[in-house]
C-alpha atoms as a PDB file:
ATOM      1  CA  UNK A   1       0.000   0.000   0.000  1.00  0.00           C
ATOM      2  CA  UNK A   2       1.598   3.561  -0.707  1.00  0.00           C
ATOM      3  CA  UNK A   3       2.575   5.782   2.151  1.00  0.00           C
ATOM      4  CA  UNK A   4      -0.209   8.981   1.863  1.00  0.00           C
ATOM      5  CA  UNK A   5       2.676  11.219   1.033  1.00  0.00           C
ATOM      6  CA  UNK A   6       2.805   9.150  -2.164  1.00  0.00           C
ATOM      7  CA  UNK A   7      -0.561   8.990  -2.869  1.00  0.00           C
ATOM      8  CA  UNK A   8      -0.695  13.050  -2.766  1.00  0.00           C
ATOM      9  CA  UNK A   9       2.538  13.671  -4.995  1.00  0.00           C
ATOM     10  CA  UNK A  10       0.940  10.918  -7.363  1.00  0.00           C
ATOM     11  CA  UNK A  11      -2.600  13.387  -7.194  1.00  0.00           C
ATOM     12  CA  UNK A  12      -1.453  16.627  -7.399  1.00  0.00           C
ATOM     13  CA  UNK A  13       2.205  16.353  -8.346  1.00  0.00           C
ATOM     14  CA  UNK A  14       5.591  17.259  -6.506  1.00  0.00           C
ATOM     15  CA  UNK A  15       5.474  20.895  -6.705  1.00  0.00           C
ATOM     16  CA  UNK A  16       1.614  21.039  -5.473  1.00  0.00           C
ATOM     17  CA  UNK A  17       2.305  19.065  -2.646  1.00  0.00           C
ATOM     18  CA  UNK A  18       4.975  21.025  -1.915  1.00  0.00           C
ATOM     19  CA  UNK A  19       2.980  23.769  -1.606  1.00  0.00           C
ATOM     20  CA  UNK A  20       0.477  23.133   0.128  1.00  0.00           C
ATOM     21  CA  UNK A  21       2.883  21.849   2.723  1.00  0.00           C
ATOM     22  CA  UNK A  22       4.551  25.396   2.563  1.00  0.00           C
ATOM     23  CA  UNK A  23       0.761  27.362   3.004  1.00  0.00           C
ATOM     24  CA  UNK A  24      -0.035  24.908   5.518  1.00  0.00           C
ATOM     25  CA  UNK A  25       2.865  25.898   7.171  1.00  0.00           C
ATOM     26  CA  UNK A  26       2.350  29.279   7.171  1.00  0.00           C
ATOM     27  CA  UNK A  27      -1.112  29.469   8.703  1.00  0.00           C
ATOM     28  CA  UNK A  28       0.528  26.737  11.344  1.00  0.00           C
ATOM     29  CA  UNK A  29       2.950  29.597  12.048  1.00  0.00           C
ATOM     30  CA  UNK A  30       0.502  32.942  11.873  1.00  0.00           C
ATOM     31  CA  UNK A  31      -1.753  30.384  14.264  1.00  0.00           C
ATOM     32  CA  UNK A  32       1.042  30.415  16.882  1.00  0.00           C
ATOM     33  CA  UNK A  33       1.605  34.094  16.461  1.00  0.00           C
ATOM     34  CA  UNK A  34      -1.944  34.553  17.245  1.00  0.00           C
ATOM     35  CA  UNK A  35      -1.609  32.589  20.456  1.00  0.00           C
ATOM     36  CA  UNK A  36       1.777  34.359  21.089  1.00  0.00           C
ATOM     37  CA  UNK A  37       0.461  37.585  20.748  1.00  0.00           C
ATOM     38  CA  UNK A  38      -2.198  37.391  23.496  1.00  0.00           C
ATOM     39  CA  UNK A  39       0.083  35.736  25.667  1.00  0.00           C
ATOM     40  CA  UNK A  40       2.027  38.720  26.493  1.00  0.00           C
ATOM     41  CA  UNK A  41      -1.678  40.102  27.792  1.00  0.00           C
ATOM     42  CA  UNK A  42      -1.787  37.177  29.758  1.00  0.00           C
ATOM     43  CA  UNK A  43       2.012  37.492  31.024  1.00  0.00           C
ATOM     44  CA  UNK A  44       1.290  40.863  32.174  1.00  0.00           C
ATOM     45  CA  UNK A  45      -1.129  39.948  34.074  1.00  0.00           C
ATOM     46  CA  UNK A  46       0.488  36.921  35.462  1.00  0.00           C
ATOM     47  CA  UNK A  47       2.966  39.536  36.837  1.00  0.00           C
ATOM     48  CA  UNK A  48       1.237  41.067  39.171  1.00  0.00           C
ATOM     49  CA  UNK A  49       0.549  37.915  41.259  1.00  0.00           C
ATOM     50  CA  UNK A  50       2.933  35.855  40.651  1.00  0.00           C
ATOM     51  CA  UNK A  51       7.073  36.168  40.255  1.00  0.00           C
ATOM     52  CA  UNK A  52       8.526  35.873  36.929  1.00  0.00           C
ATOM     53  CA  UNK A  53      10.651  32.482  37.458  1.00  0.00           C
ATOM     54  CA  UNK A  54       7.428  31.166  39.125  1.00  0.00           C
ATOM     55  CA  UNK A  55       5.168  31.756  36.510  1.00  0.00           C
ATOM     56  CA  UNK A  56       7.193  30.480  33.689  1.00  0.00           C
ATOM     57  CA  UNK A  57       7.933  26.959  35.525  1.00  0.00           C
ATOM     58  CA  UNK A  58       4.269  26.673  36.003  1.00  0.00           C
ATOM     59  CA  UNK A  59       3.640  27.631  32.381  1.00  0.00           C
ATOM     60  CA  UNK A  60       6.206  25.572  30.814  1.00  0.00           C
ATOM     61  CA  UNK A  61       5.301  22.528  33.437  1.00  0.00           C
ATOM     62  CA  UNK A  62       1.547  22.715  31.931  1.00  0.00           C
ATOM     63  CA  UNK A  63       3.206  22.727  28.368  1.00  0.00           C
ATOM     64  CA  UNK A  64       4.724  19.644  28.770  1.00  0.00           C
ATOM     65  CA  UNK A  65       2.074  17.701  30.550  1.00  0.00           C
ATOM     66  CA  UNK A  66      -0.626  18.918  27.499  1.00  0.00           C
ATOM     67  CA  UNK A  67       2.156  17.146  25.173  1.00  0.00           C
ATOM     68  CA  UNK A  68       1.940  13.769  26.913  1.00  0.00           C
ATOM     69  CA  UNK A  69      -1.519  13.033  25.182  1.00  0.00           C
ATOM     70  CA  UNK A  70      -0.071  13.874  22.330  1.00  0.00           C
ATOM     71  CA  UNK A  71       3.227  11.741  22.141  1.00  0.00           C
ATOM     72  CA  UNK A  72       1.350   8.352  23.884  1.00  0.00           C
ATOM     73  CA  UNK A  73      -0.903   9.164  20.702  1.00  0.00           C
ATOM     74  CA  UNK A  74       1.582   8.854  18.073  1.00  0.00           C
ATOM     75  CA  UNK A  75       3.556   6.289  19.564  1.00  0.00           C
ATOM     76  CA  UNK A  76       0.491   4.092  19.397  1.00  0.00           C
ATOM     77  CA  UNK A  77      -0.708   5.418  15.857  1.00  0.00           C
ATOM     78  CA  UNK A  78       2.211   5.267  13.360  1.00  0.00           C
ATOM     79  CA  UNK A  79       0.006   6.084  10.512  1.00  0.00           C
ATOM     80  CA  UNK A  80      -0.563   9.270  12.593  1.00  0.00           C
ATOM     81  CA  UNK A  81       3.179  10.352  12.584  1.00  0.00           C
ATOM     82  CA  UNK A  82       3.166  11.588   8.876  1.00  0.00           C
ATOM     83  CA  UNK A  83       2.757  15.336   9.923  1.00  0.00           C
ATOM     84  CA  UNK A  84       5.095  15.547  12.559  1.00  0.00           C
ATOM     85  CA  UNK A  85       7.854  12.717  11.143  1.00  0.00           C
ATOM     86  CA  UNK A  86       7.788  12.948   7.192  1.00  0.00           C
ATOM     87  CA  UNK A  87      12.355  12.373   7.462  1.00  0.00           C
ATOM     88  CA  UNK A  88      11.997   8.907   9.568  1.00  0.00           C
ATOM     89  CA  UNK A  89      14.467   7.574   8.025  1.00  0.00           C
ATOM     90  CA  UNK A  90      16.613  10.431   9.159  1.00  0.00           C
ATOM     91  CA  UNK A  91      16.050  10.436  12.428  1.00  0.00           C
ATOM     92  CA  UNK A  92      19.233  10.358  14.925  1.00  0.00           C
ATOM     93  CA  UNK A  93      19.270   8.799  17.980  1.00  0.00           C
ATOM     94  CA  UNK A  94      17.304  10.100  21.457  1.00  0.00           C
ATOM     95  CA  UNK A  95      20.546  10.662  23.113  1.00  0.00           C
ATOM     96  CA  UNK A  96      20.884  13.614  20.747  1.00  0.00           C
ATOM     97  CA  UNK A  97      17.256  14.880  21.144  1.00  0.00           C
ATOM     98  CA  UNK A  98      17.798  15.154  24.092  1.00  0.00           C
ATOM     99  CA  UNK A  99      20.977  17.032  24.000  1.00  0.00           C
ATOM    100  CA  UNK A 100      19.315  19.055  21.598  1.00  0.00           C
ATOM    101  CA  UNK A 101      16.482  19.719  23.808  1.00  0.00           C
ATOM    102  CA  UNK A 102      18.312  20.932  26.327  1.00  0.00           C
ATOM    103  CA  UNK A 103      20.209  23.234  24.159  1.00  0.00           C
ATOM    104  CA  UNK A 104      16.759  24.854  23.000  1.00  0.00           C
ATOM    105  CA  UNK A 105      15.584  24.821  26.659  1.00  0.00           C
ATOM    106  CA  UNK A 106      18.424  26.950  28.047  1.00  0.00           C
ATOM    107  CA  UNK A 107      17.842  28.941  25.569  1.00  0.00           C
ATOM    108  CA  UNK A 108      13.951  29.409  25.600  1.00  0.00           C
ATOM    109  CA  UNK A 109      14.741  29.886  29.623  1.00  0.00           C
ATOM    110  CA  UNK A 110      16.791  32.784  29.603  1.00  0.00           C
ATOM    111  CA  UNK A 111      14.622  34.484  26.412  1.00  0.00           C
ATOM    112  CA  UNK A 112      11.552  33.906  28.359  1.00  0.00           C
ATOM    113  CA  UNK A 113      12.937  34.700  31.840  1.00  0.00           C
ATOM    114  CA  UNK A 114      14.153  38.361  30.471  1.00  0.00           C
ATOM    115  CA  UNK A 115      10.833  38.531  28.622  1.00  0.00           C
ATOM    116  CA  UNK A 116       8.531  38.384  31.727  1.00  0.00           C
ATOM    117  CA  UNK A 117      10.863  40.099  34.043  1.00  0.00           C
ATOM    118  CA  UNK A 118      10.400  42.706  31.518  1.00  0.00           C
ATOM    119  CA  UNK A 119       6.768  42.690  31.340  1.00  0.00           C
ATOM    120  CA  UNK A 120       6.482  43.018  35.104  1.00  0.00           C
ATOM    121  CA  UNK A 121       7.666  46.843  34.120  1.00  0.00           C
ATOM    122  CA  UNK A 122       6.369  47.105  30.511  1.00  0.00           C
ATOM    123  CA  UNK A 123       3.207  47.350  28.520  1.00  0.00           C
ATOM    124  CA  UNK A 124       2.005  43.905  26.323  1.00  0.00           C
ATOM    125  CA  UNK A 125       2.736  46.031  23.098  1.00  0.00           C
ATOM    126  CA  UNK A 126       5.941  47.332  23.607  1.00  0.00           C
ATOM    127  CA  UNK A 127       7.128  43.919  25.114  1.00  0.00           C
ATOM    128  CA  UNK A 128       5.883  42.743  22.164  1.00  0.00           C
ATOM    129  CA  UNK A 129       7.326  44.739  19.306  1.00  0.00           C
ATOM    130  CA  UNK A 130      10.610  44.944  21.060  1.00  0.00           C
ATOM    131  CA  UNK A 131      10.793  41.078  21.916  1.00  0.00           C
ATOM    132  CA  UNK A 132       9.675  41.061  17.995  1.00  0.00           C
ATOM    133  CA  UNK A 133      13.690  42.800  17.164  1.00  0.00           C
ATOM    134  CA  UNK A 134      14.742  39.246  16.816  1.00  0.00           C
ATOM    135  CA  UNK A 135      13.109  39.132  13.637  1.00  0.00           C
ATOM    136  CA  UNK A 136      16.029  41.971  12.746  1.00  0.00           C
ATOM    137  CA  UNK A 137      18.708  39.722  14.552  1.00  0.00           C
ATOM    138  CA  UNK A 138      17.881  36.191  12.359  1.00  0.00           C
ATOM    139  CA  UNK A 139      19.784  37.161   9.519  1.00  0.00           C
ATOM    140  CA  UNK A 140      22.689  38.796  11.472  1.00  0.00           C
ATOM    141  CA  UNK A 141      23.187  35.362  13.373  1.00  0.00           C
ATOM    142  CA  UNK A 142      22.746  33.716  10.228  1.00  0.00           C
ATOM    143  CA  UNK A 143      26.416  35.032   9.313  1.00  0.00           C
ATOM    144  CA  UNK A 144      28.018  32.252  11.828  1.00  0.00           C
ATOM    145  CA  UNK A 145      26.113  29.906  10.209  1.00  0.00           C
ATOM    146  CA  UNK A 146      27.185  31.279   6.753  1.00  0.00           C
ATOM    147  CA  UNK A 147      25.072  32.744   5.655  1.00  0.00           C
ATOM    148  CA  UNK A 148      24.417  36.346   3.355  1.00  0.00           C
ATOM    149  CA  UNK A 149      23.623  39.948   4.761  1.00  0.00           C
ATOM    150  CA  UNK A 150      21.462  41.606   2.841  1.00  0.00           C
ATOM    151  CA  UNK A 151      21.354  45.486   1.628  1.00  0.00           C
ATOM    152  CA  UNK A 152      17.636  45.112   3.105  1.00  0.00           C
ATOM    153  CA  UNK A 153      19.066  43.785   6.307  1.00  0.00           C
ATOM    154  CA  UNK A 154      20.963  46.771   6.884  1.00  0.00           C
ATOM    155  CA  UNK A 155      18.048  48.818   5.872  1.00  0.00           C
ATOM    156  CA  UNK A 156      15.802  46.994   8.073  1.00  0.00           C
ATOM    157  CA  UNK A 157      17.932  47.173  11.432  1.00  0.00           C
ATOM    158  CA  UNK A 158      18.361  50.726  10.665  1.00  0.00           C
ATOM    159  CA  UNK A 159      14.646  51.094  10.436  1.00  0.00           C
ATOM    160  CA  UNK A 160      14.326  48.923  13.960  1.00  0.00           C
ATOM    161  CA  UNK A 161      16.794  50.559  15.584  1.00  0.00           C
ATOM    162  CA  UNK A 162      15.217  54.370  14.649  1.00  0.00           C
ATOM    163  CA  UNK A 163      11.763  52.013  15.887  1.00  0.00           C
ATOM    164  CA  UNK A 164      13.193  51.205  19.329  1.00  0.00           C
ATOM    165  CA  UNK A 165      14.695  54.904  19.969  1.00  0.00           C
ATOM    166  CA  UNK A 166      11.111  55.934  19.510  1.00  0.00           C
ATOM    167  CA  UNK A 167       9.591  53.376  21.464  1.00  0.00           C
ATOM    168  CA  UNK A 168      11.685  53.203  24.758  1.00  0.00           C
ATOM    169  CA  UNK A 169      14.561  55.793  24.943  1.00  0.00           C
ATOM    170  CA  UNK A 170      13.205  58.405  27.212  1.00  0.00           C
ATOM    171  CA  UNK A 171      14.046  62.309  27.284  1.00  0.00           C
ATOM    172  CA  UNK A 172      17.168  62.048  28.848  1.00  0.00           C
ATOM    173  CA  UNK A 173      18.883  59.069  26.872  1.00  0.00           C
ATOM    174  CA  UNK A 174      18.092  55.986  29.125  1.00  0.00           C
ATOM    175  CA  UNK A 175      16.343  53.091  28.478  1.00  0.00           C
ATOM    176  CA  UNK A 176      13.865  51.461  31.181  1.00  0.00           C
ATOM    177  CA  UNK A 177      14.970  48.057  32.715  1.00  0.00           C
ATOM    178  CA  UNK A 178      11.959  46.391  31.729  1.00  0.00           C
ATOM    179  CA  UNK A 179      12.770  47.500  27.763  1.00  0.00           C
ATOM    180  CA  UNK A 180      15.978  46.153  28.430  1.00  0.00           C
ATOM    181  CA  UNK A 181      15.335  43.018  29.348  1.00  0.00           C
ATOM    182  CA  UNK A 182      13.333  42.336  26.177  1.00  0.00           C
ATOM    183  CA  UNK A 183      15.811  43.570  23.871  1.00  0.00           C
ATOM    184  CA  UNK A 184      18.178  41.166  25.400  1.00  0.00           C
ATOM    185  CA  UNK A 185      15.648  38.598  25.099  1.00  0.00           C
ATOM    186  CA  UNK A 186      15.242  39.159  21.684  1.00  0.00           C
ATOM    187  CA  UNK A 187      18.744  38.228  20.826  1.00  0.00           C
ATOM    188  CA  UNK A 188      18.007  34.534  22.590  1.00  0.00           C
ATOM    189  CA  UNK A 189      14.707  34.374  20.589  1.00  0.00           C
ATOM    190  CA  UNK A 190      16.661  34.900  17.227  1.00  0.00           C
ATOM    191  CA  UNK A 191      18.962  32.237  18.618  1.00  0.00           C
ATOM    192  CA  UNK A 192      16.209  29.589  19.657  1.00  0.00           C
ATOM    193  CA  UNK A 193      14.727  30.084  16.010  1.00  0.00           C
ATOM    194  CA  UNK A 194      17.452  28.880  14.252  1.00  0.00           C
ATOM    195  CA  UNK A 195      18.274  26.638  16.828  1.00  0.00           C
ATOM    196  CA  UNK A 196      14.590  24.832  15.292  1.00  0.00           C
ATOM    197  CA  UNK A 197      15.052  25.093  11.835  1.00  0.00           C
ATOM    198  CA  UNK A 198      18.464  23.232  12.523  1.00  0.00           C
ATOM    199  CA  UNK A 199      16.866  20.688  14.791  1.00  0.00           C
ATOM    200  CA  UNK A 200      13.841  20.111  13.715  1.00  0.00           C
ATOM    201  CA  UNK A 201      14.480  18.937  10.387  1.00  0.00           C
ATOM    202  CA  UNK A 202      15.729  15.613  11.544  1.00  0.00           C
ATOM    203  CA  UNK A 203      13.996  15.150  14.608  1.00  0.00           C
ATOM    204  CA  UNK A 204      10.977  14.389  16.581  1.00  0.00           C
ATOM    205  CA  UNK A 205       9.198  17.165  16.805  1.00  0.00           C
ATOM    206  CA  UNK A 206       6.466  16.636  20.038  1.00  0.00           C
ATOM    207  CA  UNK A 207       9.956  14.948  21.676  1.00  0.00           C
ATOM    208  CA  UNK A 208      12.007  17.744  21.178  1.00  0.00           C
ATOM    209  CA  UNK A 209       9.254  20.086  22.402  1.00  0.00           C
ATOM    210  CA  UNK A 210       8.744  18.414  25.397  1.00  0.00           C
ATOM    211  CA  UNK A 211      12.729  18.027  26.334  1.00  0.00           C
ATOM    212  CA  UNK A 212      13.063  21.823  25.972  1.00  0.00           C
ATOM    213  CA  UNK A 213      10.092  22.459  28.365  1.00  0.00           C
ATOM    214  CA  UNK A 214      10.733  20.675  30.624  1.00  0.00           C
ATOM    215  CA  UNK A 215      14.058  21.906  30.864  1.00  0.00           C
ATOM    216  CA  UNK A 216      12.730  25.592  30.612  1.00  0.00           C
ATOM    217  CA  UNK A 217      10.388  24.383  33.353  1.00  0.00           C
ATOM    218  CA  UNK A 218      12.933  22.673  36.121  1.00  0.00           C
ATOM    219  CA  UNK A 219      15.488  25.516  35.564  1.00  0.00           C
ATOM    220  CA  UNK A 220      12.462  28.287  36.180  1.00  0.00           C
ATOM    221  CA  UNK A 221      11.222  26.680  39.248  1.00  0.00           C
ATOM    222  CA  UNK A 222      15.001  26.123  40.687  1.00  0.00           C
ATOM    223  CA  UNK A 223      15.353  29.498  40.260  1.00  0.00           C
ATOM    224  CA  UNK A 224      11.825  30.547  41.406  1.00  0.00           C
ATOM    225  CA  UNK A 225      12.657  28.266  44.915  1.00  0.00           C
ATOM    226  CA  UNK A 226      15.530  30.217  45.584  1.00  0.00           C
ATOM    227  CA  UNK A 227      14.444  33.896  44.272  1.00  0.00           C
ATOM    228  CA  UNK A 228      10.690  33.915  44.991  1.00  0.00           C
ATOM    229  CA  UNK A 229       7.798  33.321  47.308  1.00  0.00           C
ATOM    230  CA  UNK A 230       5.999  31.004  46.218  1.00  0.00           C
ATOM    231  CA  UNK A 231       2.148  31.962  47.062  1.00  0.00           C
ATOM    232  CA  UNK A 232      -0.983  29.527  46.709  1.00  0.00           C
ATOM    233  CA  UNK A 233      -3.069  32.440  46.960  1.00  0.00           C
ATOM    234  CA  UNK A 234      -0.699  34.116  44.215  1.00  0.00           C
ATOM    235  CA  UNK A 235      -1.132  30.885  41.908  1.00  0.00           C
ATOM    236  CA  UNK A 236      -4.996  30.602  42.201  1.00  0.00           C
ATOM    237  CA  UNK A 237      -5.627  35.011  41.390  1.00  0.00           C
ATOM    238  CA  UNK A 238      -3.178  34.243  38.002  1.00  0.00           C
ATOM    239  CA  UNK A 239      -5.093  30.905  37.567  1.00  0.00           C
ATOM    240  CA  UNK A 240      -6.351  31.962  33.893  1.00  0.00           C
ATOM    241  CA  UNK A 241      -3.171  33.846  33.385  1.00  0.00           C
ATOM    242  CA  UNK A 242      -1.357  30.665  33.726  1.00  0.00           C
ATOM    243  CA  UNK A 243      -3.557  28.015  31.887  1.00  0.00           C
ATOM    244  CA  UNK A 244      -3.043  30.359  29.020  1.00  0.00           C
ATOM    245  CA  UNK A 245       0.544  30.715  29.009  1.00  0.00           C
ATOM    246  CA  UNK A 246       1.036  27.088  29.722  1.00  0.00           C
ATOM    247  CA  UNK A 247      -1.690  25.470  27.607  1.00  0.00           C
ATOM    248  CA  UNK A 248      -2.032  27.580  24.686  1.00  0.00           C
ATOM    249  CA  UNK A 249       1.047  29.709  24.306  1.00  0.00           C
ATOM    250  CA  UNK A 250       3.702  26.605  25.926  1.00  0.00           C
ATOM    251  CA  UNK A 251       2.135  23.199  24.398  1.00  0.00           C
ATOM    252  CA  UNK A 252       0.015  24.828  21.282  1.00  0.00           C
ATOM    253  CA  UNK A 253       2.062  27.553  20.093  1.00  0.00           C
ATOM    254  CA  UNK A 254       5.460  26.331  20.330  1.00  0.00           C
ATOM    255  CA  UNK A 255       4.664  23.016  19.028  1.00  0.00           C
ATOM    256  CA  UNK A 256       3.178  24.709  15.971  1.00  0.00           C
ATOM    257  CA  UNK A 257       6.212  26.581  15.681  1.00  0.00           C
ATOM    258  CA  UNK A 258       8.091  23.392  15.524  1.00  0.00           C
ATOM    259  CA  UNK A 259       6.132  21.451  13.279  1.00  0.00           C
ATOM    260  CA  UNK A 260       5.362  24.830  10.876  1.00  0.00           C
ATOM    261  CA  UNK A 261       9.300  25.284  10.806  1.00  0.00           C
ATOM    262  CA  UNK A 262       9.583  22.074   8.824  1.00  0.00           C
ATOM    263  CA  UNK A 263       8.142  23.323   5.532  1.00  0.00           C
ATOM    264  CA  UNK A 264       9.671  27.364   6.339  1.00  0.00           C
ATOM    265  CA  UNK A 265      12.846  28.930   5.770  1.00  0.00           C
ATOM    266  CA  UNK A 266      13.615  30.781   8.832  1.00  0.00           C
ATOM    267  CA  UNK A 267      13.083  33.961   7.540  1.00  0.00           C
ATOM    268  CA  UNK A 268       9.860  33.066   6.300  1.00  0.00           C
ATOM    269  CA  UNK A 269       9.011  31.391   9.762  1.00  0.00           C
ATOM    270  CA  UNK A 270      10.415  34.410  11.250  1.00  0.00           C
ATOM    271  CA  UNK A 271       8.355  37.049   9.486  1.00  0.00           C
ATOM    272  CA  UNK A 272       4.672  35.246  10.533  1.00  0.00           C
ATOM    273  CA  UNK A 273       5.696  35.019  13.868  1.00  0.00           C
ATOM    274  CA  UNK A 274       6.551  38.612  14.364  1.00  0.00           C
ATOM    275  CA  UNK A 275       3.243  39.131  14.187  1.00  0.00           C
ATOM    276  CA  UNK A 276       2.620  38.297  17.213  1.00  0.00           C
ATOM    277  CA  UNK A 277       3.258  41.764  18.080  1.00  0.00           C
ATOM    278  CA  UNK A 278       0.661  43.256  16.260  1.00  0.00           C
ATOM    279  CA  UNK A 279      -1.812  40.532  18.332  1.00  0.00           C
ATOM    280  CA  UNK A 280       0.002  41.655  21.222  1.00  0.00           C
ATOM    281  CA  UNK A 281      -0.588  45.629  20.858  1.00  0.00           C
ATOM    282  CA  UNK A 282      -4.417  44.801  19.604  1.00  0.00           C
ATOM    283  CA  UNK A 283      -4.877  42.906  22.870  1.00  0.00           C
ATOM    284  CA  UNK A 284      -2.959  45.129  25.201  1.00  0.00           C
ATOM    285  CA  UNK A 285      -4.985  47.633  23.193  1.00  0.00           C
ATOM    286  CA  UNK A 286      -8.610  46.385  23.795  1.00  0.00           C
ATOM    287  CA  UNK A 287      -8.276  44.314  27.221  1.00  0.00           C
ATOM    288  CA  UNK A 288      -6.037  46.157  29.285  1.00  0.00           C
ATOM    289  CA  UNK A 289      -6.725  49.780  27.987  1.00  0.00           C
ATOM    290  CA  UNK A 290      -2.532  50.157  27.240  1.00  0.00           C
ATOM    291  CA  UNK A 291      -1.861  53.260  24.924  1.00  0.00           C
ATOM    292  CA  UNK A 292       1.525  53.870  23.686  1.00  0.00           C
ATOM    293  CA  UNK A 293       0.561  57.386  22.485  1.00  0.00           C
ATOM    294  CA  UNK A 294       1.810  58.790  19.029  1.00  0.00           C
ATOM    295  CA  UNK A 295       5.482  58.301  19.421  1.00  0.00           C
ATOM    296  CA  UNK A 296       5.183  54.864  20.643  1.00  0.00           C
ATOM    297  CA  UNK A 297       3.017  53.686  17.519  1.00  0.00           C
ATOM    298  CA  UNK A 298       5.351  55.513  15.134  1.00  0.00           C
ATOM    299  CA  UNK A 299       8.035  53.722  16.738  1.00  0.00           C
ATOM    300  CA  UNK A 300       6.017  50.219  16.674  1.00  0.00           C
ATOM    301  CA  UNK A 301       5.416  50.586  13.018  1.00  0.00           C
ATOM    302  CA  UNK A 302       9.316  51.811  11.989  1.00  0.00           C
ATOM    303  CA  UNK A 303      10.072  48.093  13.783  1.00  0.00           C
ATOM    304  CA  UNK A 304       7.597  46.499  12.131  1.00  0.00           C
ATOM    305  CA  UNK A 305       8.525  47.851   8.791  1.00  0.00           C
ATOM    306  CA  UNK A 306      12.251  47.117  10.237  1.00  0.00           C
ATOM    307  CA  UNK A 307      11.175  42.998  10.869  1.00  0.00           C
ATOM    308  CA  UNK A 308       9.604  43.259   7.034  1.00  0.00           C
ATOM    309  CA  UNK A 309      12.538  44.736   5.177  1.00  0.00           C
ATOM    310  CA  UNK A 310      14.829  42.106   6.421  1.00  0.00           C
ATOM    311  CA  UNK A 311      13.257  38.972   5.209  1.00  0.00           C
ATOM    312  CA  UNK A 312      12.974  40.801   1.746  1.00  0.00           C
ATOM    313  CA  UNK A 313      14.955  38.862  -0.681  1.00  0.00           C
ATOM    314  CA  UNK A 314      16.142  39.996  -4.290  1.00  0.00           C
ATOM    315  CA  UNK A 315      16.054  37.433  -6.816  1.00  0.00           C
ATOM    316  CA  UNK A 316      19.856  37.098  -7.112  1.00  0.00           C
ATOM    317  CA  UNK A 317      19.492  36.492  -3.138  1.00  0.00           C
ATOM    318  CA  UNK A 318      17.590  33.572  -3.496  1.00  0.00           C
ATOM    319  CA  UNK A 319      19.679  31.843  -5.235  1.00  0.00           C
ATOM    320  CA  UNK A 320      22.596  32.024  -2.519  1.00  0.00           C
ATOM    321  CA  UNK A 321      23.548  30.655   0.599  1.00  0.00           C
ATOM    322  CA  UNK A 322      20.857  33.018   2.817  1.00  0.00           C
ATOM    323  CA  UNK A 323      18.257  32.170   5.321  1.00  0.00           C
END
């Protein structure tokens, strides 16, 4: 009997499989920026209750406990592993996995760590659009990994940089701490997405989300033991807060990310998800009444017109060694 992928290249030929696999990636990815977006409205208000280190292990701890379904699922339905394991054959052993989950959750731990310590001093929208730099810093990495810079790169972080001034340097030159920590968070985002599209390709992909949250998860609540009070009362008043960020944003969103990535370059991944930050301001907009005034907007869209110059591509580009 042939394999389904077979049957669907023998239907509608290579190149229409191919994509379809590529649109369905895409709304995989704008999905998860959706989720993403209105997470940082549920962060913030996670913030006030709860500390930062506690909130994440909770989050990430929920993550990984809504994947379990999921993997005991697959592992019993073969047939069902098409989506998420289309290189079997290619797949190395669990030893690396897990190394390689481990990797991505050190590095998802310190990007989210600086992101809600930020937030607990920051609006959802700026978090957002300033978290959303990364998009800026993707091709910039890319140069260790040898890849191109682009003219429109240069452009672009021009464009974000002119974008942040705007958004969070204040009258007399300083940026505020929480600001700060999300632009340094942005730099581990940038890292963690290429980090996936280097991992993912040849991996499983609920397996290596789970490994990274739950390292994410034990290194938050070490830190949250030692840093924090840790407050039943606290927990049950960010409740919702929580379930969001650990359902929806940890075990939906990321895993999306993961499985969307396959089909992606990341610059293509990386320009959906930085939409997140338009969700973000729209929510921080409408349910927590956040205005960023003129300046702030003006600054908001320079970085968002920043994050879409530097995934433009000429057609000589395309051709060469660029992400």
């Amino acid at each position: 009997m042939l394999e389904l992928s077979v049957v669907r290249n023998v239907a509608f030929g290579k190149d229409d499989y191919m994509k379809n696999k590529k649109l369905e990636s895409s709304l995989l990815l704008l999905l998860a920026a959706a989720i993403w977006g209105f997470a940082f409205v549920a962060q913030r208000v996670g913030a006030k209750y709860v500390g930062s280190f506690t909130f994440n292990g909770v989050r990430f701890a929920l993550g990984c406990i809504s994947l379990i379904p999921l993997i005991i699922y697959f592992r019993h339905n073969p047939k069902g592993k098409n989506e998420l394991e289309e290189t079997k054959s290619e797949k190395i052993t669990n030893m690396s996995t897990i190394k390689a989950g481990i990797t991505a959750g050190v590095v998802i731990f310190i990007a989210s760590s600086l992101q809600q310590l930020g937030l607990e001093e920051t609006t959802a929208g700026k978090a957002a659009f300033i978290t959303g730099f990364y998009i800026v810093l993707v091709p910039f990495l890319g140069v260790f990994l040898k890849h191109k810079i682009h003219k429109n790169t240069w452009i672009a972080a021009g464009f974000g940089i002119v974008g942040l001034y705007l958004l969070s340097i204040t009258s007399d030159f300083t940026i505020a701490r929480g600001d700060l920590f999300e632009l340094i968070g942005s730099l581990f985002w940038a890292i963690h997405i290429l980090l996936i599209d280097r991992y993912t390709q040849k991996m499983d992909a609920l397996m290596l989300s789970f490994i990274q949250f739950a390292t994410c998860s034990i290194l938050s609540m070490g830190f949250a033991l030692v840093l924090e009070k840790i407050s039943f009362i606290g927990l049950s008043q960010a409740l919702i807060p929580i379930l969001y960020g650990g359902i929806a944003s940890v075990g939906i969103a990321y895993t999306l990310q993961v499985v969307g990535q396959k089909h992606a370059k990341p610059s293509t991944a990386a320009i959906i998800l930085s939409m997140e930050s338009v969700f973000a301001s729209i929510g921080g907009l409408i349910l927590l009444g956040e205005n960023m005034g003129a300046k702030g907007y003006i600054g908001c869209a320079l970085m968002f017109t920043g994050m879409l110059l530097s995934q433009l591509r000429s057609r000589k580009g395309e051709k060469g060694n660029d992400i």
